[in-house]
N, C-alpha and C. Protein backbone atom coordinates (compact mmCIF):
# COMPACT_ATOMS: atom_id res chain seq x y z
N UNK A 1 0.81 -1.19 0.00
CA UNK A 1 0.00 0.00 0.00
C UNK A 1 0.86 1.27 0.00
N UNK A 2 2.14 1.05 1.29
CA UNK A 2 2.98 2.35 0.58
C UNK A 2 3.46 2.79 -0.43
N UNK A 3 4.21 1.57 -1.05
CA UNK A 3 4.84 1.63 -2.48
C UNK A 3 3.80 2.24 -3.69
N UNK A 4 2.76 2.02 -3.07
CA UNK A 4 1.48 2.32 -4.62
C UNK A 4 1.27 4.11 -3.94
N UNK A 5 1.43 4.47 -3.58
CA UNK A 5 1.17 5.47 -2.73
C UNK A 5 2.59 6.55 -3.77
N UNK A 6 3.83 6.21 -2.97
CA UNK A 6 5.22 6.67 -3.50
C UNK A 6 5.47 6.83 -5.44
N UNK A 7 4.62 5.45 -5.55
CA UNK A 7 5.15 5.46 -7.30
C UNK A 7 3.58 6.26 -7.96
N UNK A 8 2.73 6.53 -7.35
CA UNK A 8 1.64 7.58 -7.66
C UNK A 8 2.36 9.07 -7.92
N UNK A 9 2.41 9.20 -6.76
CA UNK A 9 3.21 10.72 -6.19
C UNK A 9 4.51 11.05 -7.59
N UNK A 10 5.32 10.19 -7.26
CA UNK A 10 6.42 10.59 -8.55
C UNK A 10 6.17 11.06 -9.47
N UNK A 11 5.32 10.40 -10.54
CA UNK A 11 4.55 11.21 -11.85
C UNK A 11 4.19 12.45 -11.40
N UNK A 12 3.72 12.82 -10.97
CA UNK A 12 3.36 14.43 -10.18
C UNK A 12 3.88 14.96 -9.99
N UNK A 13 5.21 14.52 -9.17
CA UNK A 13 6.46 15.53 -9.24
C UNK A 13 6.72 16.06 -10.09
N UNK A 14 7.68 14.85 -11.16
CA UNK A 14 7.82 15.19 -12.53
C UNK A 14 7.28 16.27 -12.78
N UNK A 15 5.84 15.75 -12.79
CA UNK A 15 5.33 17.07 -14.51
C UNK A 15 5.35 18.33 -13.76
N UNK A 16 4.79 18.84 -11.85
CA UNK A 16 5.63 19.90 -12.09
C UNK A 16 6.35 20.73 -11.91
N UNK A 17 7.92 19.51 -11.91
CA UNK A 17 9.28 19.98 -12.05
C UNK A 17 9.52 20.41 -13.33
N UNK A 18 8.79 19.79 -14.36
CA UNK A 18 8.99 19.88 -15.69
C UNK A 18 8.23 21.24 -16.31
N UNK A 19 7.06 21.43 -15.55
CA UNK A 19 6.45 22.54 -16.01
C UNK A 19 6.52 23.80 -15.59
N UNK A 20 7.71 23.82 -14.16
CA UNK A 20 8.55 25.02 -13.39
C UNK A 20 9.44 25.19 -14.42
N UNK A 21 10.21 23.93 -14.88
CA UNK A 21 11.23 24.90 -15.69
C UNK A 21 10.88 24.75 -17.36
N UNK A 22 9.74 25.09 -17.54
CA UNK A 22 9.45 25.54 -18.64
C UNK A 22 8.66 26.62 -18.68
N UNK A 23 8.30 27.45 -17.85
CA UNK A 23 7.82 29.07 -17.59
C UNK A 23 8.93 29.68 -18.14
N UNK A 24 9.76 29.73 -17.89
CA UNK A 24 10.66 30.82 -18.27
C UNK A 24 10.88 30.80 -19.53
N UNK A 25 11.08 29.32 -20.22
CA UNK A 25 11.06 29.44 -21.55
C UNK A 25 9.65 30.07 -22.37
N UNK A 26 8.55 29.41 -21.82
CA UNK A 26 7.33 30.05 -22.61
C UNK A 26 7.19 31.24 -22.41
N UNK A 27 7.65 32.13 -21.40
CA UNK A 27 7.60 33.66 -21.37
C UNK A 27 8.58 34.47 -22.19
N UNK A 28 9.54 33.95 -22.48
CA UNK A 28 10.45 34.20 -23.32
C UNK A 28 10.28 33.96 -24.72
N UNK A 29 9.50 33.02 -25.35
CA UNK A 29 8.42 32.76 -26.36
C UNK A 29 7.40 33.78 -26.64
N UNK A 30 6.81 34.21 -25.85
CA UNK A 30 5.69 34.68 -26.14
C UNK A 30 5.84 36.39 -26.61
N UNK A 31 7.18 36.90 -26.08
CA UNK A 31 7.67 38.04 -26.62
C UNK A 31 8.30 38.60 -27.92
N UNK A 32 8.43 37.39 -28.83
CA UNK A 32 8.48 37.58 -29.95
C UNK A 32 10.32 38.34 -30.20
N UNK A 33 10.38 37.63 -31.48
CA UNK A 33 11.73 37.97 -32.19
C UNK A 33 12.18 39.80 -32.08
N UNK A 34 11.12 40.31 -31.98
CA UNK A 34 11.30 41.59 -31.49
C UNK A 34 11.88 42.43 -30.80
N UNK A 35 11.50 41.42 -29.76
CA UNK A 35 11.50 41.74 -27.95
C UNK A 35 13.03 43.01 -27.61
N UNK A 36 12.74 43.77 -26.75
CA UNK A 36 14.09 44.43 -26.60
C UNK A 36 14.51 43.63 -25.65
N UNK A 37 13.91 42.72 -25.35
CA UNK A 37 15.53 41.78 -24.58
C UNK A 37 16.54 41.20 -25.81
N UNK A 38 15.67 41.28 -26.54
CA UNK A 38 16.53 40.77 -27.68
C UNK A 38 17.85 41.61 -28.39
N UNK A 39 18.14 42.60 -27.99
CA UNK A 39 18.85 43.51 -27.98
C UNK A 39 19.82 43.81 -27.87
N UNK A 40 21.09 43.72 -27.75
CA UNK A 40 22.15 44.32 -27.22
C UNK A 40 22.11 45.26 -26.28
N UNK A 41 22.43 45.43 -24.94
CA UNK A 41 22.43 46.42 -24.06
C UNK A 41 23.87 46.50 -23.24
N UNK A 42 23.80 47.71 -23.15
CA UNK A 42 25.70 48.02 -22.10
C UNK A 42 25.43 47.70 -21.56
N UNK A 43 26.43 46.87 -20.49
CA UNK A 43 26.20 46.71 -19.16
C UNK A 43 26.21 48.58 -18.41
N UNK A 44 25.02 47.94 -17.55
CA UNK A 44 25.59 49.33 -16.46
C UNK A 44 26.22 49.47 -14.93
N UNK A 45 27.41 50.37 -15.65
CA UNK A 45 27.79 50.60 -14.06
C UNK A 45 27.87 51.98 -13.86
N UNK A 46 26.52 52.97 -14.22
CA UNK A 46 26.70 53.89 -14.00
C UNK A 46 25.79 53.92 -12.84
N UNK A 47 25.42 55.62 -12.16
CA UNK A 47 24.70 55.42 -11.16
C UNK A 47 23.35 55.86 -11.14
N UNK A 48 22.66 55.88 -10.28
CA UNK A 48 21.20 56.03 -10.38
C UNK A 48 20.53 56.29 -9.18
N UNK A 49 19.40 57.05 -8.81
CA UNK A 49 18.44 56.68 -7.84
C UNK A 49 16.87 57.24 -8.28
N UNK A 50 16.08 56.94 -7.31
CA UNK A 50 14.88 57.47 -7.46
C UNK A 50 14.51 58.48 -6.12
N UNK A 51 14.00 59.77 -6.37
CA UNK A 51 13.50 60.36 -5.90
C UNK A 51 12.09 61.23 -5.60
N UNK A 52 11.24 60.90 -4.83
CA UNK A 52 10.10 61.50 -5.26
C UNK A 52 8.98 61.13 -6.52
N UNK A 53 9.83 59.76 -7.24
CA UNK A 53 8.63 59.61 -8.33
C UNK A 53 9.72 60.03 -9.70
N UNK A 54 11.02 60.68 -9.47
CA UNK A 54 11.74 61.06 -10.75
C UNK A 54 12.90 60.27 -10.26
N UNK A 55 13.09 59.46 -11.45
CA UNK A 55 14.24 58.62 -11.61
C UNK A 55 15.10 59.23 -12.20
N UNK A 56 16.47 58.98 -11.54
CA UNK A 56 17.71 60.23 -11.94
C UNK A 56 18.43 58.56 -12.38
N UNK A 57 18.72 58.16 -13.83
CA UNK A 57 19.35 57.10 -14.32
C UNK A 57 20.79 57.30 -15.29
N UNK A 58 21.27 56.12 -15.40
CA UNK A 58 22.46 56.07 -16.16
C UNK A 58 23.53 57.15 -16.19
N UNK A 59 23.75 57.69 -14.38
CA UNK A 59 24.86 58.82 -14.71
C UNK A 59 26.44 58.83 -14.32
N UNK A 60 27.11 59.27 -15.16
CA UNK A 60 28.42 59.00 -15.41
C UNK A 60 29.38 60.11 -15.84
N UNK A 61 30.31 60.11 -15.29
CA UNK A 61 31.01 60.94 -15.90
C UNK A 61 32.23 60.56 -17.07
N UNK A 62 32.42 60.98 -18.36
CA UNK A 62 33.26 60.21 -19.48
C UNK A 62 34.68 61.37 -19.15
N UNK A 63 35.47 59.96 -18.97
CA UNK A 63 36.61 60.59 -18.35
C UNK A 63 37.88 59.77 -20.05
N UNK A 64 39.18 60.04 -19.83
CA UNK A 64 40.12 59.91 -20.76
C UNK A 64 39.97 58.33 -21.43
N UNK A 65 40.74 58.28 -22.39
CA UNK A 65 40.83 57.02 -23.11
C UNK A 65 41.68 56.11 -21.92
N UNK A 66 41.61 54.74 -21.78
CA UNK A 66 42.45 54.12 -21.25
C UNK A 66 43.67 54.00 -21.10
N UNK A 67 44.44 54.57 -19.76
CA UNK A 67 45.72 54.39 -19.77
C UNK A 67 45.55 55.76 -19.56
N UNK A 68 45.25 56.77 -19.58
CA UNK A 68 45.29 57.95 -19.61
C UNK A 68 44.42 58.94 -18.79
N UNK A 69 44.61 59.75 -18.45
CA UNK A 69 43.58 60.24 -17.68
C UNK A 69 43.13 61.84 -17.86
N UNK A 70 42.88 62.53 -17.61
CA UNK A 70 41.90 64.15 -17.68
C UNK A 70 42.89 64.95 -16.33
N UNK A 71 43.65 65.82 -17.04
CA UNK A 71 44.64 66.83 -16.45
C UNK A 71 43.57 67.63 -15.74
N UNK A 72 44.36 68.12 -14.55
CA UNK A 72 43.53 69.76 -13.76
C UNK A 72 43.68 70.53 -14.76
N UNK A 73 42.50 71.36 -14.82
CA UNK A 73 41.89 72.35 -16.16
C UNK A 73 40.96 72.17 -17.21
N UNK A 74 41.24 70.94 -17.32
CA UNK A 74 40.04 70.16 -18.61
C UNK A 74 38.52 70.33 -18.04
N UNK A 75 38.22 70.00 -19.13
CA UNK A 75 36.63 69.55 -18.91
C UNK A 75 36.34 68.32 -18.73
N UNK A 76 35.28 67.72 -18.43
CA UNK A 76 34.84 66.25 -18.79
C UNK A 76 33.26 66.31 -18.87
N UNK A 77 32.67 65.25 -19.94
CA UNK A 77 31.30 65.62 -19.84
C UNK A 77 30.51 64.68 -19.05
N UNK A 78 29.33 64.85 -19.03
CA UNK A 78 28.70 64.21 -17.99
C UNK A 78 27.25 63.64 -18.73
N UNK A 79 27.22 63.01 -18.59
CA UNK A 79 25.60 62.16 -18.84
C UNK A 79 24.78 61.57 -17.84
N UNK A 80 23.97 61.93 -18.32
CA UNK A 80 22.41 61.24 -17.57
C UNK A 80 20.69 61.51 -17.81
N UNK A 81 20.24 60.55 -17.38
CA UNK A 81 18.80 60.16 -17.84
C UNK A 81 17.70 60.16 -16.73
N UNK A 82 16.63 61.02 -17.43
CA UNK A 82 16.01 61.46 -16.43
C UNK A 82 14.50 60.70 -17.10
N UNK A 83 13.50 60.17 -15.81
CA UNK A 83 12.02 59.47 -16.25
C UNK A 83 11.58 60.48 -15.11
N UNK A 84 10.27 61.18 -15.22
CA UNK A 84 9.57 61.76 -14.30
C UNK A 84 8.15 60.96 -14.53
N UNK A 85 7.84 60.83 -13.23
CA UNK A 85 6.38 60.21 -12.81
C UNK A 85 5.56 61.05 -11.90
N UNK A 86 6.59 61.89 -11.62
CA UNK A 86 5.73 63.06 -10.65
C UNK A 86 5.45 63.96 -10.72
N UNK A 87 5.41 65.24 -10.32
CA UNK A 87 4.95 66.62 -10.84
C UNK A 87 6.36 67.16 -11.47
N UNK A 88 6.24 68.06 -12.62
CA UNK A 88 6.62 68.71 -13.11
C UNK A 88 7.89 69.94 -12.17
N UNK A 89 9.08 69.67 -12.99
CA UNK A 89 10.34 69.93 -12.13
C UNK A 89 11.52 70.55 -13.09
N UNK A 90 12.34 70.62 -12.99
CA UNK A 90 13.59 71.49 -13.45
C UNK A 90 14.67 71.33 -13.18
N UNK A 91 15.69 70.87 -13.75
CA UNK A 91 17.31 70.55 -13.32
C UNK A 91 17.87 72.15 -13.62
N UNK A 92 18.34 72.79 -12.41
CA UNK A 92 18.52 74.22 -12.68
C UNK A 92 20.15 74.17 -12.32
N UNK A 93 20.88 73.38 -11.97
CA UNK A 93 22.06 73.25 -11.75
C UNK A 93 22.82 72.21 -11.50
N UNK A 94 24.50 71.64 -11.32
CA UNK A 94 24.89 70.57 -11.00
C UNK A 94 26.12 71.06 -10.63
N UNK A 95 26.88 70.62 -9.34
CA UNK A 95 28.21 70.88 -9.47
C UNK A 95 28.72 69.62 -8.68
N UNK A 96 30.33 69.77 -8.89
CA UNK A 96 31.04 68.76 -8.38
C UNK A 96 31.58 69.19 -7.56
N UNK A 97 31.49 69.14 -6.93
CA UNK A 97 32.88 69.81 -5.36
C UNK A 97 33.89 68.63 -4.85
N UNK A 98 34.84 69.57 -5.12
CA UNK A 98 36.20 69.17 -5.18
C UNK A 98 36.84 68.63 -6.39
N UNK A 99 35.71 68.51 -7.44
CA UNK A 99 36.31 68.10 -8.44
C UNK A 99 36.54 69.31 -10.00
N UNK A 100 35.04 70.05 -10.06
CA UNK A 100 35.41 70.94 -11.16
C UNK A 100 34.78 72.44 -10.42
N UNK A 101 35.65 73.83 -11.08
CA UNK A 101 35.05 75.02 -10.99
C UNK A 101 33.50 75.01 -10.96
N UNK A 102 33.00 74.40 -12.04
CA UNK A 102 31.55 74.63 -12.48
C UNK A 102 31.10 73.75 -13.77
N UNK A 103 29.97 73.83 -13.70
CA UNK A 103 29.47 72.62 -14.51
C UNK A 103 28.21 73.41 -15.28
N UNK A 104 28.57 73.03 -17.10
CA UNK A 104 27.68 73.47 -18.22
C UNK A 104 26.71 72.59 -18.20
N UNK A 105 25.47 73.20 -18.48
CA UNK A 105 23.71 72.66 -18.65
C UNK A 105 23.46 73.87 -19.55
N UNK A 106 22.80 72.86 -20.15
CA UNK A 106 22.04 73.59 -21.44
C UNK A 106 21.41 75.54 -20.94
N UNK A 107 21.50 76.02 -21.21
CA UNK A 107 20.45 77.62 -21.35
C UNK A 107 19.24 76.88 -20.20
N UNK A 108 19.28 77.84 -19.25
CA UNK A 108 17.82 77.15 -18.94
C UNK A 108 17.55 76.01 -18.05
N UNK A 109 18.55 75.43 -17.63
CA UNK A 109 18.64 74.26 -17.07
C UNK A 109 17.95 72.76 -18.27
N UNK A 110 17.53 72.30 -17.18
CA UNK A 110 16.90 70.95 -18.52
C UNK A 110 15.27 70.79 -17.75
N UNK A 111 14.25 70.89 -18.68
CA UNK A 111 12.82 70.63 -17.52
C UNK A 111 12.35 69.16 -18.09
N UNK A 112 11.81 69.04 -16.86
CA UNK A 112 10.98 67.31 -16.40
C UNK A 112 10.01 67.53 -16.42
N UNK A 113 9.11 67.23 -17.60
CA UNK A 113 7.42 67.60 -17.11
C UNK A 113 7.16 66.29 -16.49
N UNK A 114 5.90 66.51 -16.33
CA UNK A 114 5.37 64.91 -15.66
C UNK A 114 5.20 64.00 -16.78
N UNK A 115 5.25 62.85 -16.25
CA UNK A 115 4.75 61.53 -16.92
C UNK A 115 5.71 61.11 -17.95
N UNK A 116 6.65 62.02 -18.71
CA UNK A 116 7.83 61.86 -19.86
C UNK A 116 9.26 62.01 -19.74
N UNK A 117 10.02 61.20 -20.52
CA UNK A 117 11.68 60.81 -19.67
C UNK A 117 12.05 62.08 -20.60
N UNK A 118 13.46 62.10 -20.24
CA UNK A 118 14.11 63.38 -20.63
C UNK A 118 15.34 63.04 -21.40
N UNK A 119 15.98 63.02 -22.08
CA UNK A 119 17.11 62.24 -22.66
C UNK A 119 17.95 63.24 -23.24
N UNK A 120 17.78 64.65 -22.85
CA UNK A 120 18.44 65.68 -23.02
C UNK A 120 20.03 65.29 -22.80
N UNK A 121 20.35 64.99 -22.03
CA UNK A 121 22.08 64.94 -21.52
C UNK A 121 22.80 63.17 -21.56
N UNK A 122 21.74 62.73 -22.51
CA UNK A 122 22.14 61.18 -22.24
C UNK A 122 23.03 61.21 -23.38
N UNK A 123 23.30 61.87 -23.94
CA UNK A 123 24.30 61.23 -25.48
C UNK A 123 23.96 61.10 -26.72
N UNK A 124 24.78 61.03 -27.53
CA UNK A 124 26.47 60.49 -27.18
C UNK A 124 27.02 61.91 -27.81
N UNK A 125 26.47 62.96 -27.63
CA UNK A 125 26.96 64.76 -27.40
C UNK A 125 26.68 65.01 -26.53
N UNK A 126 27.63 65.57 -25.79
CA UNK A 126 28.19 66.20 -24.61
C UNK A 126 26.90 67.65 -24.33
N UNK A 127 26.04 66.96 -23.57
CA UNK A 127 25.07 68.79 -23.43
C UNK A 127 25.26 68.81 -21.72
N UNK A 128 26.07 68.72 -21.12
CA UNK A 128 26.49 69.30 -19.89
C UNK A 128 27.94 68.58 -19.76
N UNK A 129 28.84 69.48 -18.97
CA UNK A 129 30.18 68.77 -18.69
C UNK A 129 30.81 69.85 -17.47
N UNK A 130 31.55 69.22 -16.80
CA UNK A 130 32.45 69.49 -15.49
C UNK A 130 33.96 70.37 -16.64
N UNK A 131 33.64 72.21 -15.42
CA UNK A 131 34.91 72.42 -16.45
C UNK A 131 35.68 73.13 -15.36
N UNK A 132 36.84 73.20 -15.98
CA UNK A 132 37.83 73.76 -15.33
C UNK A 132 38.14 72.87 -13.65
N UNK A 133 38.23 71.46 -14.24
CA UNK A 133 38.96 70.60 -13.20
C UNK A 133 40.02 70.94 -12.28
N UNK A 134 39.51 70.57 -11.21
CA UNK A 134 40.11 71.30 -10.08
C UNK A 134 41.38 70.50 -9.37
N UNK A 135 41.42 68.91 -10.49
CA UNK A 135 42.01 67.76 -9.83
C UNK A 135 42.10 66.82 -11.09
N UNK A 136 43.24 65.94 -11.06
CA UNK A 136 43.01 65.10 -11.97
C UNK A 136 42.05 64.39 -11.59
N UNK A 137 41.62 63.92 -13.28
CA UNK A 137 40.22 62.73 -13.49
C UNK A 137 40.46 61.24 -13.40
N UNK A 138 40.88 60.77 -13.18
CA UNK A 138 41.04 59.35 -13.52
C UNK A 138 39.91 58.22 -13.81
N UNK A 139 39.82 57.65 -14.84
CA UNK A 139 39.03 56.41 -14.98
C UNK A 139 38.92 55.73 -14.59
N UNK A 140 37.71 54.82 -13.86
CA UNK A 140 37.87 54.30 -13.11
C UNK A 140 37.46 54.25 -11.15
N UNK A 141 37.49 55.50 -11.41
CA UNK A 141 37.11 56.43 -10.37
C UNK A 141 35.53 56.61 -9.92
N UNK A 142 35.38 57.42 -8.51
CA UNK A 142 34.30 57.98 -8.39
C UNK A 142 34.06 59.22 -7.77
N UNK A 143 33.39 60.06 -8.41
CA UNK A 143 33.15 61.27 -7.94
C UNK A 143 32.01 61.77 -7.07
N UNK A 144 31.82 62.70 -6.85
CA UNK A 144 30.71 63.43 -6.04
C UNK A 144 29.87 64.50 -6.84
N UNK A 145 28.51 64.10 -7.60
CA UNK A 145 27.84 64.87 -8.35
C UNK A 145 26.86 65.45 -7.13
N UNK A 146 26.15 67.05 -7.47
CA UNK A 146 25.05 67.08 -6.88
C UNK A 146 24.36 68.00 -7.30
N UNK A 147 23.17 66.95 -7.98
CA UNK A 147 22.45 67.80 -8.72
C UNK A 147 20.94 68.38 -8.29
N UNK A 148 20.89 69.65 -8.83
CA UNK A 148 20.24 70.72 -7.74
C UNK A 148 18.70 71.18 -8.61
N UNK A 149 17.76 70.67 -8.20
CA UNK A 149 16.02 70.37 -8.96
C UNK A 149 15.25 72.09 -8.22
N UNK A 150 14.31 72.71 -9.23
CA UNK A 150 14.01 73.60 -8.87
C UNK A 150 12.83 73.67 -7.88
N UNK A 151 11.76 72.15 -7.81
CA UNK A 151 11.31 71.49 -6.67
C UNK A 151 11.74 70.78 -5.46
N UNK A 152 12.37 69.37 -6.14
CA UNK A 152 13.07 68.80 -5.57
C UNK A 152 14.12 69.24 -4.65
N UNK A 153 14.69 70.21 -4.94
CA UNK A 153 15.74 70.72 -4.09
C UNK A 153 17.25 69.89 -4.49
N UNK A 154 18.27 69.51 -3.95
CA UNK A 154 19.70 68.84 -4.69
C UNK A 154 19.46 67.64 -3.95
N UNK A 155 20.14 66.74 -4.80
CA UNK A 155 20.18 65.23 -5.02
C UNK A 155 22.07 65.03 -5.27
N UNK A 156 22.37 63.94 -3.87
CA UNK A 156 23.77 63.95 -4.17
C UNK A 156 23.64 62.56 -4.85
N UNK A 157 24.70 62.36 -5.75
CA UNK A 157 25.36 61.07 -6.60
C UNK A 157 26.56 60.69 -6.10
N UNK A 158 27.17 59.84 -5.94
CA UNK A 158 28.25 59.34 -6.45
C UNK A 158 28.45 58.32 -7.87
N UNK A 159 29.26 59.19 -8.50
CA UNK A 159 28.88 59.07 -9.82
C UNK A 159 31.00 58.35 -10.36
N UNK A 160 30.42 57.05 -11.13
CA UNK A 160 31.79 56.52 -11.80
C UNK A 160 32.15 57.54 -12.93
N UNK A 161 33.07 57.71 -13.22
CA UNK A 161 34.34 57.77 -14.23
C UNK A 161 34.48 57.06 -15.06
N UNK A 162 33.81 56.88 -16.22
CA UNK A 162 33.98 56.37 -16.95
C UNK A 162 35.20 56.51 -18.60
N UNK A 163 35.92 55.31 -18.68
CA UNK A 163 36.69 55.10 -19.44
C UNK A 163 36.21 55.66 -21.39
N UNK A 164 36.93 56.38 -21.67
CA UNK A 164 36.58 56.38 -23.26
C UNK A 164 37.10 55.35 -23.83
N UNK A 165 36.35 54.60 -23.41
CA UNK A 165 36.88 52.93 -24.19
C UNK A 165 35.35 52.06 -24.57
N UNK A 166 35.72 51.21 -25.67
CA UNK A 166 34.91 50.39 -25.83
C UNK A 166 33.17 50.88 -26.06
N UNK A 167 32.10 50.69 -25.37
CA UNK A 167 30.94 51.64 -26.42
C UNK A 167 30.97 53.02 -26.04
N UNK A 168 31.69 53.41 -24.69
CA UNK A 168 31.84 55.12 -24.68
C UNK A 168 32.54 55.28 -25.78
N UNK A 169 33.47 54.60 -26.84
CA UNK A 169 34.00 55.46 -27.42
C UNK A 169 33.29 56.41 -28.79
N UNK A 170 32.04 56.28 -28.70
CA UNK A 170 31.38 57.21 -29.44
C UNK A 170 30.67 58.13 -28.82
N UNK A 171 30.80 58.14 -27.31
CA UNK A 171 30.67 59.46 -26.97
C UNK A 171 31.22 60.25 -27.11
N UNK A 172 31.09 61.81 -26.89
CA UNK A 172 31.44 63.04 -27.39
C UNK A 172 32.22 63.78 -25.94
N UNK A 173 33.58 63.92 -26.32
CA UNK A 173 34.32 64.79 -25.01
C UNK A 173 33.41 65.80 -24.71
N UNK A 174 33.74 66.34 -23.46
CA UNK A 174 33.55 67.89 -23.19
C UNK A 174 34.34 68.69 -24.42
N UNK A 175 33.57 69.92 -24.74
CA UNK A 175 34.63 71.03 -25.21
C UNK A 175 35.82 71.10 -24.61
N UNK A 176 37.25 71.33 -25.67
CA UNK A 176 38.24 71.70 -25.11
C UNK A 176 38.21 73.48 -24.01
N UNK A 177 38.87 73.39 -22.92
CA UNK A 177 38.67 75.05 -22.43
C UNK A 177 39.17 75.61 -22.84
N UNK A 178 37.98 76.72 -22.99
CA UNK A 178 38.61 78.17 -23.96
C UNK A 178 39.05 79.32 -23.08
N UNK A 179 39.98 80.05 -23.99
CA UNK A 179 40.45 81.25 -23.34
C UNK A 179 39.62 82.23 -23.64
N UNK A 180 39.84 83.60 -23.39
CA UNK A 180 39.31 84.81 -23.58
C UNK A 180 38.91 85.11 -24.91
N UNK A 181 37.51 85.03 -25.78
CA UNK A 181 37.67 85.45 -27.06
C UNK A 181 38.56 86.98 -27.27
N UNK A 182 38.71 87.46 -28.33
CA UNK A 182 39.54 88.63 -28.45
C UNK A 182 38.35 89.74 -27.91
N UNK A 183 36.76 89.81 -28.38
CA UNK A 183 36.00 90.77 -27.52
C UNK A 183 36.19 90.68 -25.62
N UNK A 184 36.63 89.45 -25.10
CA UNK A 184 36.54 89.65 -24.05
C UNK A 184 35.24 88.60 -23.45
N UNK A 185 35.01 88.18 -24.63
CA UNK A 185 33.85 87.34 -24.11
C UNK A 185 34.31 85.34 -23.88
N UNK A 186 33.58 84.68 -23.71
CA UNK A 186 33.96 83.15 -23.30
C UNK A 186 33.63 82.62 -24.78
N UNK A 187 34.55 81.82 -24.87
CA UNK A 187 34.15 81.27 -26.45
C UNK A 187 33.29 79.88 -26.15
N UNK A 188 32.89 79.51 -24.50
CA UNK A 188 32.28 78.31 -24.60
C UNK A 188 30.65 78.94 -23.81
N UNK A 189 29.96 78.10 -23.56
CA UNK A 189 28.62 78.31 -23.17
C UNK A 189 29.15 78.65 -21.48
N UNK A 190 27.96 79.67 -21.16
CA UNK A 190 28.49 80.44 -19.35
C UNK A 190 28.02 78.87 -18.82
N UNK A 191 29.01 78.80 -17.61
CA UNK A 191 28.74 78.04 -16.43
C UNK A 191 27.47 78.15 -15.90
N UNK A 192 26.64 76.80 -15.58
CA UNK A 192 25.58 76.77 -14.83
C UNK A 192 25.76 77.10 -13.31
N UNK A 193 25.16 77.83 -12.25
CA UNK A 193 25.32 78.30 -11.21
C UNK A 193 25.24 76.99 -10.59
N UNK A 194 26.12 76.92 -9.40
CA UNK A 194 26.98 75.92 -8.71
C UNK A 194 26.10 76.23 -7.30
């Protein structure tokens, strides 16, 4: 009576041991040749958080080619990706302390309405960058971003250094720093207030 009991039960196991590990395959089926998993994607090791409903994603700073690194004085640019889910907001500034003078953002800062991502500063052109380095850059590294919302108030990062190697290498440097045009004026875009 036990044995008929034990060799019942087994078949049952089986099918579902067999039908646990076949979920993952049929969900993976059902998304079609399409699918953006299907995709190629960077790995990320940049940084990220969520605040308030606005996700501050993929930010990094693109620092020298490998082997090499970003002299005191340079620029370096900076990327990142913004999703808002919450009320309507404004990136009105960013600086690095201890690392650059001041840090370029577009005219205007960059705005977050609600409900739509922002991909203004994600790439692979440089629309904000750390200038007039106060320290060498090194790759590899991590810095101290903190970026300053006209709701939100500032949001600190610690933010990697990233290598101009491999798929950064079609990102876009910072501008080289300029000197004095001959009027007296800056030949690059004014510093965002720090």
């Amino acid at each position: 009576m036990i044995q008929s009991r034990l060799a019942s039960a087994l078949p049952r196991r089986l099918v579902v041991l067999a039908a646990a590990a076949l979920v993952p395959l049929l969900a993976g089926c059902e998304a079609g040749t399409n699918a953006p998993t299907q995709d190629f994607h960077y790995p990320t090791d940049t940084a990220g958080t969520v605040v308030s409903r606005l996700s501050i994603l993929n930010v990094f700073v693109l620092g020298a080619p490998l082997g090499s690194s970003l002299a005191k004085g340079q620029n370096a640019s900076v990327f990142v990706n913004f999703v808002n889910l919450g009320p309507s907001d404004r990136l009105i500034s960013i600086s690095a302390p201890g690392v650059a003078k001041s840090v370029t953002l577009p005219a205007g800062g960059v705005p977050l309405p609600s409900g739509q991502p922002n991909f203004a500063l994600s790439g692979p052109h440089a629309a904000a960058y750390l200038t007039d380095l106060t320290r060498t850059l090194i790759s590899g590294s991590d810095i101290t971003l903190v970026l300053d919302f006209q709701r939100l108030g500032p949001v600190t990062l610690h933010v990697p250094v990233m290598p101009k190697a491999t798929h950064f290498t079609t990102y876009a440097p910072a501008p080289k720093p300029s000197h004095k045009a001959k009027h007296g004026k800056s030949a690059s875009p004014s510093p965002s207030p720090s």
